[in-house]
Protein backbone atom coordinates (compact mmCIF):
# COMPACT_ATOMS: atom_id res chain seq x y z
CA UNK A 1 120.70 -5.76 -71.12
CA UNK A 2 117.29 -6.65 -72.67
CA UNK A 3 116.19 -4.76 -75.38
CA UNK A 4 113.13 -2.45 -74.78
CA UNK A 5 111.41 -3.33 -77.49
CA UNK A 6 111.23 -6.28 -79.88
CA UNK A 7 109.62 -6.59 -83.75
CA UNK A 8 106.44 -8.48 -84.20
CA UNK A 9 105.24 -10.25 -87.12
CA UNK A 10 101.43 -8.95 -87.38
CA UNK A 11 100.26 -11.90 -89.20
CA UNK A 12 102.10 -15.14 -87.08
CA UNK A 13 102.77 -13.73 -83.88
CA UNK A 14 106.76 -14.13 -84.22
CA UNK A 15 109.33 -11.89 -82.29
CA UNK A 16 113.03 -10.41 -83.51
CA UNK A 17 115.40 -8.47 -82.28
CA UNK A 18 115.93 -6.31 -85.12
CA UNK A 19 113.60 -5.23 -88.28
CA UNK A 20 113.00 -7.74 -90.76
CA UNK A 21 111.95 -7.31 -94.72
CA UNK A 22 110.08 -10.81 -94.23
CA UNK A 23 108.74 -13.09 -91.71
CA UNK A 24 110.79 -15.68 -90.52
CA UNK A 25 108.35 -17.87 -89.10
CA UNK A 26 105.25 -16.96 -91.54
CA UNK A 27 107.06 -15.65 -94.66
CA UNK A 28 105.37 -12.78 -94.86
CA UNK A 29 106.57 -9.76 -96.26
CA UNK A 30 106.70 -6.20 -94.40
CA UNK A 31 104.91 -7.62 -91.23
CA UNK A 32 107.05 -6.94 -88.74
CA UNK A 33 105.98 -3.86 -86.72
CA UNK A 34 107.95 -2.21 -83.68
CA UNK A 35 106.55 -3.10 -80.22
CA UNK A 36 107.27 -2.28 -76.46
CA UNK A 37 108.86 -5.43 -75.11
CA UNK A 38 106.93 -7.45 -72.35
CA UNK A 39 107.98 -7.47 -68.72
CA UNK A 40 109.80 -10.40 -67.37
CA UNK A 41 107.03 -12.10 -65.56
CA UNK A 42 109.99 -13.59 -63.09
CA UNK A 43 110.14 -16.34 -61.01
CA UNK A 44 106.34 -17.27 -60.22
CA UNK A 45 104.87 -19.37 -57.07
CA UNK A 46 102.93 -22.44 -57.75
CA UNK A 47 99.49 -21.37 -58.78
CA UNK A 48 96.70 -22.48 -56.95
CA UNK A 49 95.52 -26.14 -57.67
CA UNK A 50 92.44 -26.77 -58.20
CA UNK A 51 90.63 -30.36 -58.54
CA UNK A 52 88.82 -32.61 -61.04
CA UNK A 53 85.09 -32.58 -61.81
CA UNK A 54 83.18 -36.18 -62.35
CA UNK A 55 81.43 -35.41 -65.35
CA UNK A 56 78.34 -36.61 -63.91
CA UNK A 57 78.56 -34.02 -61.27
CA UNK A 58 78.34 -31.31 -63.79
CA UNK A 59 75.19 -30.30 -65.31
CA UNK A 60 75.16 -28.09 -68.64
CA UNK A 61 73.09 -24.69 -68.16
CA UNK A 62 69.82 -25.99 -69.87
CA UNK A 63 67.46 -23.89 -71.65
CA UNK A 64 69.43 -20.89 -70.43
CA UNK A 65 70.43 -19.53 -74.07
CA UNK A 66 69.45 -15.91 -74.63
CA UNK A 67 67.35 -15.19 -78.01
CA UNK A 68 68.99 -12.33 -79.68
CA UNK A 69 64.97 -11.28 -81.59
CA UNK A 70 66.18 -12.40 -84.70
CA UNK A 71 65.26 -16.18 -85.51
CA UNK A 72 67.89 -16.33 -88.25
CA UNK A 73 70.45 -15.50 -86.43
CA UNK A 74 69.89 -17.86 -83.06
CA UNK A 75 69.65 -20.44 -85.96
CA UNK A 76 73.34 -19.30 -87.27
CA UNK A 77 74.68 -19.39 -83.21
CA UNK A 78 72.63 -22.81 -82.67
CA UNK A 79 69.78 -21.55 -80.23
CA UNK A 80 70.63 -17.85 -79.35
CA UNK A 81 73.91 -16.71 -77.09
CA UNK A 82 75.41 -19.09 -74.60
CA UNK A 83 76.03 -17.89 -71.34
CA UNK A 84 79.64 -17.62 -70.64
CA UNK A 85 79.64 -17.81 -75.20
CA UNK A 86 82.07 -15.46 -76.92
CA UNK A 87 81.16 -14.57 -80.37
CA UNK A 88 83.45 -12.74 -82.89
CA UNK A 89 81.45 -11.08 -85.67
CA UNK A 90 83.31 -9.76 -88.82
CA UNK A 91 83.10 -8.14 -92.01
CA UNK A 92 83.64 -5.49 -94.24
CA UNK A 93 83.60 -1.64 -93.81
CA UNK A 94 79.91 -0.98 -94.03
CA UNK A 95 78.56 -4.52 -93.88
CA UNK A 96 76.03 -3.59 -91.33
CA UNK A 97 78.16 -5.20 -88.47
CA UNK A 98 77.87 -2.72 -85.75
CA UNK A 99 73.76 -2.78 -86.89
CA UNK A 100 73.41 -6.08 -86.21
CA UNK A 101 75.10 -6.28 -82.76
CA UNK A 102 73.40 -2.88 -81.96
CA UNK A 103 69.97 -4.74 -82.66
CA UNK A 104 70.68 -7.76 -80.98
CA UNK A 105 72.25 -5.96 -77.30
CA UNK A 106 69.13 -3.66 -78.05
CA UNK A 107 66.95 -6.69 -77.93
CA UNK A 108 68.35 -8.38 -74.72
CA UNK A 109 68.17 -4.93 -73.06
CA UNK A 110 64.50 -5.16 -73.05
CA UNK A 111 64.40 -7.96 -70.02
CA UNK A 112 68.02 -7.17 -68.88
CA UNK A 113 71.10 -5.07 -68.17
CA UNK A 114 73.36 -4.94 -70.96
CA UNK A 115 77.03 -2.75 -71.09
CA UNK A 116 77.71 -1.90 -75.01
CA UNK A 117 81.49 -0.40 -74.86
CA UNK A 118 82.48 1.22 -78.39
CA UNK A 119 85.61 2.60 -79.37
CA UNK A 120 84.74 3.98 -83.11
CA UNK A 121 81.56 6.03 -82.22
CA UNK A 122 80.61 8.88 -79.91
CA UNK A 123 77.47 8.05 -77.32
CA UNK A 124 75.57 10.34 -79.50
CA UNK A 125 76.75 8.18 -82.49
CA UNK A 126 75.85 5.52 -81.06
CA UNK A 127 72.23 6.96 -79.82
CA UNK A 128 71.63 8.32 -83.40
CA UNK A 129 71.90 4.97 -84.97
CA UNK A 130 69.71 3.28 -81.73
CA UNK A 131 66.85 6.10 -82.73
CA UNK A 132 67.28 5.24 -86.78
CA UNK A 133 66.83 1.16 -85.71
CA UNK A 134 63.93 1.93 -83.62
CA UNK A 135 65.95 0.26 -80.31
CA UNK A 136 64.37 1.35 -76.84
CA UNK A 137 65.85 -0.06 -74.28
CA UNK A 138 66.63 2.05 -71.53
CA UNK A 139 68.08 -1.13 -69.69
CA UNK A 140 71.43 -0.66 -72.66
CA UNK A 141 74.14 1.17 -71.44
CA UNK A 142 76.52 2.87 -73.34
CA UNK A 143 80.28 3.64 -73.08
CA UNK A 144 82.62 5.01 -75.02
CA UNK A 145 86.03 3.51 -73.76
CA UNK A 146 88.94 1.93 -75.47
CA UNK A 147 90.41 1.04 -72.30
CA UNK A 148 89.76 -2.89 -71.51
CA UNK A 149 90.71 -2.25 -68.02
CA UNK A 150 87.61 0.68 -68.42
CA UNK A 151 85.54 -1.31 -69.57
CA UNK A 152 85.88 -4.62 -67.51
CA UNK A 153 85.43 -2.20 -64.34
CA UNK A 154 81.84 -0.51 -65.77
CA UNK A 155 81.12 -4.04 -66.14
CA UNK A 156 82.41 -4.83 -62.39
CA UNK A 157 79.97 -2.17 -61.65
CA UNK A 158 76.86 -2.83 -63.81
CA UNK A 159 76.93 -6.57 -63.83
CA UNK A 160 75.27 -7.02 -67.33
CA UNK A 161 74.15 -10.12 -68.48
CA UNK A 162 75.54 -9.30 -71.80
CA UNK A 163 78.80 -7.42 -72.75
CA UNK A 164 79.22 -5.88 -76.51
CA UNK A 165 82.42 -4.53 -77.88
CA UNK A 166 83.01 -2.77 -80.88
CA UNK A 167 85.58 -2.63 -81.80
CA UNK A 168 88.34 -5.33 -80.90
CA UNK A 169 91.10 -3.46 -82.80
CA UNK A 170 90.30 -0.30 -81.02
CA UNK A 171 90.67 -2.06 -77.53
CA UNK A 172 93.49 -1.93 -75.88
CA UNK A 173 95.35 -2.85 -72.40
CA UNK A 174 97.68 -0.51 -70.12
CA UNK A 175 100.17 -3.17 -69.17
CA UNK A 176 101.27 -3.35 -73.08
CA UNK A 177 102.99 -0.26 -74.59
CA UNK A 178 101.99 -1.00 -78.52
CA UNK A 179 99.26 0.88 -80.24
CA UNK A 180 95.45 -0.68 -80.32
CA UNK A 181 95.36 -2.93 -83.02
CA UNK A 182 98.24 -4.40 -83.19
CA UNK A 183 98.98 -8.85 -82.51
CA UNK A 184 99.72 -8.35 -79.25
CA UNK A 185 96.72 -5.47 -77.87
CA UNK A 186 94.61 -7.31 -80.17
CA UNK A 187 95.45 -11.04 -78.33
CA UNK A 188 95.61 -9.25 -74.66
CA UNK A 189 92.44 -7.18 -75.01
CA UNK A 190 90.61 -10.66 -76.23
CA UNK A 191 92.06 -12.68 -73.48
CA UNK A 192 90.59 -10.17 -71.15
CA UNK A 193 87.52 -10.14 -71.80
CA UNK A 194 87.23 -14.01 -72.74
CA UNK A 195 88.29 -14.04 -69.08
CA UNK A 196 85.78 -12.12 -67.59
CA UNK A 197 82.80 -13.44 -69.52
CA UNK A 198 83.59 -17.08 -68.71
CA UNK A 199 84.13 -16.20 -65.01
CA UNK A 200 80.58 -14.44 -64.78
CA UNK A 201 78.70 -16.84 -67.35
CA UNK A 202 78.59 -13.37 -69.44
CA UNK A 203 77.94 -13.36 -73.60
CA UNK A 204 80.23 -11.36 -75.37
CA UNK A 205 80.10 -10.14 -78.79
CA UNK A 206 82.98 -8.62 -80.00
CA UNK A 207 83.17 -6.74 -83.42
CA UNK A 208 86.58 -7.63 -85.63
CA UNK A 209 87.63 -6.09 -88.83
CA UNK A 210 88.90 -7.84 -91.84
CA UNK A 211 92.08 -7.46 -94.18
CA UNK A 212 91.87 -7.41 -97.94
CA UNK A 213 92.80 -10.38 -97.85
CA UNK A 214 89.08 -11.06 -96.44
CA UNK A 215 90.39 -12.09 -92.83
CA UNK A 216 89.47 -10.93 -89.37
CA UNK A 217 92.29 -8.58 -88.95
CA UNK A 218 94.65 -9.50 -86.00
CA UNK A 219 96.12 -12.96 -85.15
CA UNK A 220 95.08 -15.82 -86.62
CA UNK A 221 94.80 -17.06 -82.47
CA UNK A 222 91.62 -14.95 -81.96
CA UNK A 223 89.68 -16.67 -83.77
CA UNK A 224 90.80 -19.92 -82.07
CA UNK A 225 90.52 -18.27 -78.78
CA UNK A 226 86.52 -17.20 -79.55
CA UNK A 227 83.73 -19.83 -79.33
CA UNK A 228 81.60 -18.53 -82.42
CA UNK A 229 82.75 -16.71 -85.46
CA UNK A 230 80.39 -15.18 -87.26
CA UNK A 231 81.05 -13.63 -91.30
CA UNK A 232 78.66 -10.85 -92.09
CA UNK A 233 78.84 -11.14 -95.67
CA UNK A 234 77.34 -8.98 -98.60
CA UNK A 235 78.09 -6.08 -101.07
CA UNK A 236 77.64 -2.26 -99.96
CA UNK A 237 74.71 -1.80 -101.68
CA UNK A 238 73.06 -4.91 -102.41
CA UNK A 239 70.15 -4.67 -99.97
CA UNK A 240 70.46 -8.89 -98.96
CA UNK A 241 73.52 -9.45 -96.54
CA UNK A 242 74.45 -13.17 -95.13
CA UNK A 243 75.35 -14.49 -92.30
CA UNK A 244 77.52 -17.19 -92.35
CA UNK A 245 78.86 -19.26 -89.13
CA UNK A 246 82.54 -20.09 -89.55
CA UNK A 247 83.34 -21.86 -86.67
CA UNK A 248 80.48 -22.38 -83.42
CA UNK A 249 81.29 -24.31 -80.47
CA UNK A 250 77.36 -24.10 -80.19
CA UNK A 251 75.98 -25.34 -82.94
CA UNK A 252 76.47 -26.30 -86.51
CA UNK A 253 79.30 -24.57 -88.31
CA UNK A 254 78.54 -23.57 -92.43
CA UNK A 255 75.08 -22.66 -91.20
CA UNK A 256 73.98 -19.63 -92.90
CA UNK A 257 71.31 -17.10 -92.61
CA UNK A 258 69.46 -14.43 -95.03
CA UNK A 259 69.70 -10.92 -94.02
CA UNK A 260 67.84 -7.75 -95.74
CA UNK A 261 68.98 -4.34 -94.90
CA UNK A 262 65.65 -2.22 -94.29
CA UNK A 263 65.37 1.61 -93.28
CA UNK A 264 65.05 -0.26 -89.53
CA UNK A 265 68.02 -2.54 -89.86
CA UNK A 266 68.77 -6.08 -90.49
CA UNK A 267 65.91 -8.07 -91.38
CA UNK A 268 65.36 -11.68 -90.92
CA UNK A 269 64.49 -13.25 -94.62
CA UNK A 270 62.14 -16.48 -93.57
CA UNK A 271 62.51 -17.91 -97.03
CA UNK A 272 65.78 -17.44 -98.52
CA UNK A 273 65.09 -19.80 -100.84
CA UNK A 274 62.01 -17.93 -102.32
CA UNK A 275 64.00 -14.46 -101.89
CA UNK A 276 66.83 -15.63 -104.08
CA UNK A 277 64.59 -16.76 -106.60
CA UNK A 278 62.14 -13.91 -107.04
CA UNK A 279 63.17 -12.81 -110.05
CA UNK A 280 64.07 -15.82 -111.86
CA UNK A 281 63.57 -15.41 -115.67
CA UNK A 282 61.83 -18.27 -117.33
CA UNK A 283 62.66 -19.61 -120.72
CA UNK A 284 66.16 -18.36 -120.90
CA UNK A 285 69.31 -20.68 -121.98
CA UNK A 286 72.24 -21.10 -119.17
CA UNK A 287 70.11 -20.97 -116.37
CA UNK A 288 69.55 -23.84 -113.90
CA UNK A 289 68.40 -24.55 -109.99
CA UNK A 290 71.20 -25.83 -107.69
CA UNK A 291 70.29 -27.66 -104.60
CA UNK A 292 72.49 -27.02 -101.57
CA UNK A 293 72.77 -27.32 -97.54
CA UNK A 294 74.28 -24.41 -95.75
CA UNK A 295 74.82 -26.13 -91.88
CA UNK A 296 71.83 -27.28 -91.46
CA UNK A 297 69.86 -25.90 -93.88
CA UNK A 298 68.67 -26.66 -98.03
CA UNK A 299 69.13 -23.80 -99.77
CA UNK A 300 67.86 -23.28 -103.74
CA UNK A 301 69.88 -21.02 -105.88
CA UNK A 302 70.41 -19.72 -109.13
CA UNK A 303 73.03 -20.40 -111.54
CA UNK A 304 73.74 -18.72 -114.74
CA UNK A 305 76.25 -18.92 -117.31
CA UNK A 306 77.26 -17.20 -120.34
CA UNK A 307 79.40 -18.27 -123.26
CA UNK A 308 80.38 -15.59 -126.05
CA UNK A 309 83.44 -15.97 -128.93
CA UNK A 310 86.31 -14.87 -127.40
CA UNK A 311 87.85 -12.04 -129.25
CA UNK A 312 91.87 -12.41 -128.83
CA UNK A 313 91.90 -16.07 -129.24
CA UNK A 314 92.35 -16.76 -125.65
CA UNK A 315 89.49 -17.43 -123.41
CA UNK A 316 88.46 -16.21 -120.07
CA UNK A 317 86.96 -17.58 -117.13
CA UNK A 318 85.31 -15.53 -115.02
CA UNK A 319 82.82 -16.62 -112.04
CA UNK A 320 81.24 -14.54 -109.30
CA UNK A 321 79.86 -16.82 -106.22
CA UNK A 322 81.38 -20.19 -107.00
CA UNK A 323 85.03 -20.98 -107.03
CA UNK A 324 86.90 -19.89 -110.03
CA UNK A 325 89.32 -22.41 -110.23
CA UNK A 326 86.47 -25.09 -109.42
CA UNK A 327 84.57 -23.41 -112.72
CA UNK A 328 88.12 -23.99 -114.86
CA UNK A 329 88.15 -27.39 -113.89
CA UNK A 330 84.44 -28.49 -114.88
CA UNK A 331 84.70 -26.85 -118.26
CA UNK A 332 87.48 -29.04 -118.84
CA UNK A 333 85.13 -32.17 -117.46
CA UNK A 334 82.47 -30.83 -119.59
CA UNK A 335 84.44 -30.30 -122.98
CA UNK A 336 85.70 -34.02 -122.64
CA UNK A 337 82.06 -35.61 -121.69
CA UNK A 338 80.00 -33.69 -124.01
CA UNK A 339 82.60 -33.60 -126.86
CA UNK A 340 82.11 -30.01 -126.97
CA UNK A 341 84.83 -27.07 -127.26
CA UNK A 342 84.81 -24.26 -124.98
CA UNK A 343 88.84 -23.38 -125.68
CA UNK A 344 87.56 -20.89 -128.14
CA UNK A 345 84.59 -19.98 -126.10
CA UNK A 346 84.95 -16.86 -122.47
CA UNK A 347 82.93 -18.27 -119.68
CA UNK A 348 80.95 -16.57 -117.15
CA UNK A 349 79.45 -18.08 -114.55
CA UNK A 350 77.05 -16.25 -111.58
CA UNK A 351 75.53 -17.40 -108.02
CA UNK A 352 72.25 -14.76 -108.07
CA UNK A 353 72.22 -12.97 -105.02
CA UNK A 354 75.76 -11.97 -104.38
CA UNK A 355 76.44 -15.21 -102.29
CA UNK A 356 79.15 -17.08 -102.17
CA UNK A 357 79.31 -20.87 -101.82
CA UNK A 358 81.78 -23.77 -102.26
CA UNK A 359 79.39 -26.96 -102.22
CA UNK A 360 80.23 -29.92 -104.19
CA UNK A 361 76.80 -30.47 -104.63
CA UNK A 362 76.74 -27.45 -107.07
CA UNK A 363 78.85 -29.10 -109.82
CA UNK A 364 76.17 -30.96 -111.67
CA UNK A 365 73.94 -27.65 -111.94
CA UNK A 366 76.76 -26.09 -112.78
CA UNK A 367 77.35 -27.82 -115.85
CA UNK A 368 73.94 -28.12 -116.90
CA UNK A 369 73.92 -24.49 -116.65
CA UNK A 370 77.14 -24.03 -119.10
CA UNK A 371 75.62 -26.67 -121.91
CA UNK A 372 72.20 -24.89 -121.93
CA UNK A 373 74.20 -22.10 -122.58
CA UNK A 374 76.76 -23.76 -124.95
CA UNK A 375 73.43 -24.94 -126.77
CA UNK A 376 71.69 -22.08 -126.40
CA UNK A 377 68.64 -24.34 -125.10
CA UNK A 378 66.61 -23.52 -122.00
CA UNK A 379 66.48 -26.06 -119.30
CA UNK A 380 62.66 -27.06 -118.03
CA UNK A 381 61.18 -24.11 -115.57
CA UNK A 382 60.55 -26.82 -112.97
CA UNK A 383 64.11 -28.66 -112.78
CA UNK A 384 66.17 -28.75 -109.89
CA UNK A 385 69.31 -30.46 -109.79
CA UNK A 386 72.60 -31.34 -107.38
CA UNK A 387 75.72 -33.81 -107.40
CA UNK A 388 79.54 -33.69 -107.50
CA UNK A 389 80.92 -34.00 -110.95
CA UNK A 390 84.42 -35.94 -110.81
CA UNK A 391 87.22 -35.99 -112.95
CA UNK A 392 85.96 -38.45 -115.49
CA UNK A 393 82.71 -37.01 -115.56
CA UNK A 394 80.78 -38.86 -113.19
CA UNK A 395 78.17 -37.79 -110.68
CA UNK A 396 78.89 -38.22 -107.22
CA UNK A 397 76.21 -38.46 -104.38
CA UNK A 398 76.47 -35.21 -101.77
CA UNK A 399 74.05 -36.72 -98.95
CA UNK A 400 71.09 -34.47 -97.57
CA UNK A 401 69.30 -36.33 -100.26
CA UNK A 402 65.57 -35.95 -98.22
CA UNK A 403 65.86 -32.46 -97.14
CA UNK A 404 67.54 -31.38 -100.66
CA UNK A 405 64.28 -33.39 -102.55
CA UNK A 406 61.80 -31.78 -99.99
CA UNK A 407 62.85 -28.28 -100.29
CA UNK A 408 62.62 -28.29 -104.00
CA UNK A 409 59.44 -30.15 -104.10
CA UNK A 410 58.15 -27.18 -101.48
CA UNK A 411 58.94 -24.32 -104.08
CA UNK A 412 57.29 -26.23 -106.98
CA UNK A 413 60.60 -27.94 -108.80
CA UNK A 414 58.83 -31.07 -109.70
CA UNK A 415 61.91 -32.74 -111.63
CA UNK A 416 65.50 -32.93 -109.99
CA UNK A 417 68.32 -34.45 -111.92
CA UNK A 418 70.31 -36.08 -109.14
CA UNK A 419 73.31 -38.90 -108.41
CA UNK A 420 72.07 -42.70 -108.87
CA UNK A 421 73.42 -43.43 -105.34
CA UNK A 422 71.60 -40.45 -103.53
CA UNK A 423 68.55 -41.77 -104.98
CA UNK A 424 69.50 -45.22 -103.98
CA UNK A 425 69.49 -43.70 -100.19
CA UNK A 426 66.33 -41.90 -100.59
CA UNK A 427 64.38 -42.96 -97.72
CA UNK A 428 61.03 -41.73 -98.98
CA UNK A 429 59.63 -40.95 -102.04
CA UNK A 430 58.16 -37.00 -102.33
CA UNK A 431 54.87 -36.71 -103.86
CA UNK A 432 54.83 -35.39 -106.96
CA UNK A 433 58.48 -35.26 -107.72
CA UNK A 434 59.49 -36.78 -110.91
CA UNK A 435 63.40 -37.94 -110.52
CA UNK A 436 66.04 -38.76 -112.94
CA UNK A 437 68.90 -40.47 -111.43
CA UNK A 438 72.46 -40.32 -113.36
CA UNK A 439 75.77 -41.61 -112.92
CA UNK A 440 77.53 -39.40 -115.33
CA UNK A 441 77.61 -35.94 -117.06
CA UNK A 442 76.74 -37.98 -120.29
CA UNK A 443 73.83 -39.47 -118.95
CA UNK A 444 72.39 -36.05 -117.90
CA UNK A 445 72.76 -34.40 -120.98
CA UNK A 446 70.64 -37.33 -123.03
CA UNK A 447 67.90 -36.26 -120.29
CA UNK A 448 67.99 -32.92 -121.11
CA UNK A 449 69.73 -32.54 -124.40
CA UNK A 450 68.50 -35.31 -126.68
């Protein structure tokens, strides 16, 4: 006799008979959670054939992408929703997720039907919120159903061009016995209503939470399953939020949009550039422009650093924005170029703006930023800078060289500091900008520390 229910591994997807401390297929500890066992599908007929396309014969849907109102945010999905496009956004608790999507279905509703299904809210949750974001659309229609089969027959009914759901982990399907959020409902519900959209060219947006661990919670398979996956990014109460593409079937993935939380919702920030630097202070050791490309985008940032005497003897490294591993291993590149000590030095390094990025490109800036604060000499107001920093100190070209020189250029950085081969490739020379081209750390710092 078959057992009537089976133990699933929450994070892998993989099935025992009996309760498990730890994951045999993922290794993971106290993942296994109790679930109904499936039906035996039995013995099934041979499904319907069906027969190849020439891909001449098939024409993409052209100009047909729907603009969700927010210019950043078609730029982050490649053009605006695709029909038949599922998009997953995430983030934390409080993030501003369900604002966003809110906005966006509130947007589309204008010209269209639209079904917005939610399973955390009440309708007069959900109507408060609409009122507070200033959303009219009397074209939105609102359900409060956790029930995918519910749902997918309101939308049998309606027959919106757009579906929202929020949330996936609150969704769940009768033929499955577990409890809404768990692998399975979580894989099931998704399958569903991937199914449906693609049958009736429909956008989805589905809402997904994330673990501690910073990962949509669920199977690792729904975000393979999705087309676009979208990271709202950004702490509670920092009033600038980003949007960061993770994967897009669309459209360029690492592309990455400014966000500013307003009494009316999620703002668009035209500039980001500009916004992050608002509030630059001028003069000050440890500080230094980075140049980097988000997708498809340059993008200007700040980087500070701070080196104090470390009290106990044994230093610290601490970073916020960059990686902090990454930050270890450039001091150690730095202290060997330079012929400087930091052993006996803490380190802390900072991305302003509460964004997080893992460009190579930021390595050169970054260790300008740590000997103007090692030397306790300010770098020039106008510099810019960018380039991988290698092992033995030298300085690597990153590409995007044009767009990377133009940007800065644009927002008044006259001098960049920047690898001898990405200047090399520099199709055209930027008016006014005043270059220094290095091939080392060493090199750098007789620029800017003679």
């Amino acid at each position: 006799m078959k057992p009537v229910s089976v133990f699933v591994c929450q994070s892998c997807g993989s099935q025992s008979p009996k309760w498990l401390g730890r994951c045999p297929g993922c290794g993971e500890w106290n993942s296994l959670v109790e679930e109904a066992a499936a039906p035996s599908p039995g013995r099934r007929g041979r499904a319907a054939s069906s027969r190849a396309v020439s891909l001449a014969d098939v024409r993409p849907p052209e100009g047909s992408r729907l603009a969700t109102g927010n210019a950043e945010v078609d730029r982050v999905l490649g053009g605006g929703l695709f029909p038949g496009g599922v998009v997953l956004v995430g983030g934390d608790p409080g993030v501003g997720k369900t604002t966003l999507v809110l906005q966006i279905l509130g947007h589309l509703a204008l010209e269209r039907d639209v079904l917005y299904a939610t399973g955390e809210e009440s309708l007069e949750q959900v109507a408060s919120r609409a009122s507070r974001l200033g959303v009219r659309a009397p074209r939105l229609h609102l359900l409060a159903e956790t029930s995918v089969e519910g749902v997918l027959e309101e939308a049998d009914r309606l027959a919106p061009a757009v579906l929202g759901v929020d949330s996936i982990q609150t969704a769940a399907t009768a033929g499955l016995a577990s409890a809404p959020g768990s692998l399975s409902q979580v894989r099931d519900s998704a399958a569903r209503l991937i199914e449906a959209g693609k049958q009736r060219g429909m956008p989805v947006l589905l809402v997904g939470h994330i673990t501690k661990e910073g990962l949509i919670a669920g199977p690792k398979a729904l975000e393979h399953m999705v087309d676009a996956v979208l990271y709202l990014e950004g702490e509670r109460y920092r009033h600038l939020k980003v949007l960061r593409a993770q994967k897009n079937r669309f459209g360029a993935t690492s592309e990455l949009a400014l966000l500013e939380m307003t009494a009316s919702g999620l703002v668009a920030v035209e500039n980001p550039s500009a916004a992050l630097l608002a509030d630059r202070p001028l003069g000050v050791a440890g500080t230094v422009i980075g140049v980097a490309v988000q997708g498809t985008r340059p993008l200007l940032v700040e980087i500070q650093a701070l080196t104090s005497a470390s009290a106990f003897g044994l230093s610290k490294r601490m970073s916020a924005g960059l990686d902090r591993n990454r930050v270890q291993l450039l001091s150690a590149v730095l202290e060997r170029a330079l012929h400087i000590t930091l052993g006996d030095r803490d380190l802390f390094v900072n991305v302003v703006g509460g964004i997080e990025l893992e460009e190579p490109a930021l390595d050169l800036p970054l260790c300008l930023a740590v000997a103007s604060a090692f030397f306790g000499k300010p770098l020039p107001q106008d510099l810019a800078a960018f380039g991988e920093v290698g092992l033995a100190g030298e300085v690597r070209g990153v590409g995007s060289v044009s767009e990377r020189v133009r940007e800065a250029s644009a927002l008044g950085f006259s001098r960049g500091i920047l690898p001898a081969s990405d200047l090399e490739r520099l199709k055209e020379k930027v008016p006014g900008s005043k270059l220094h081209p290095v091939r080392s750390l060493a090199e750098a710092a007789e620029i800017l520390f003679p």
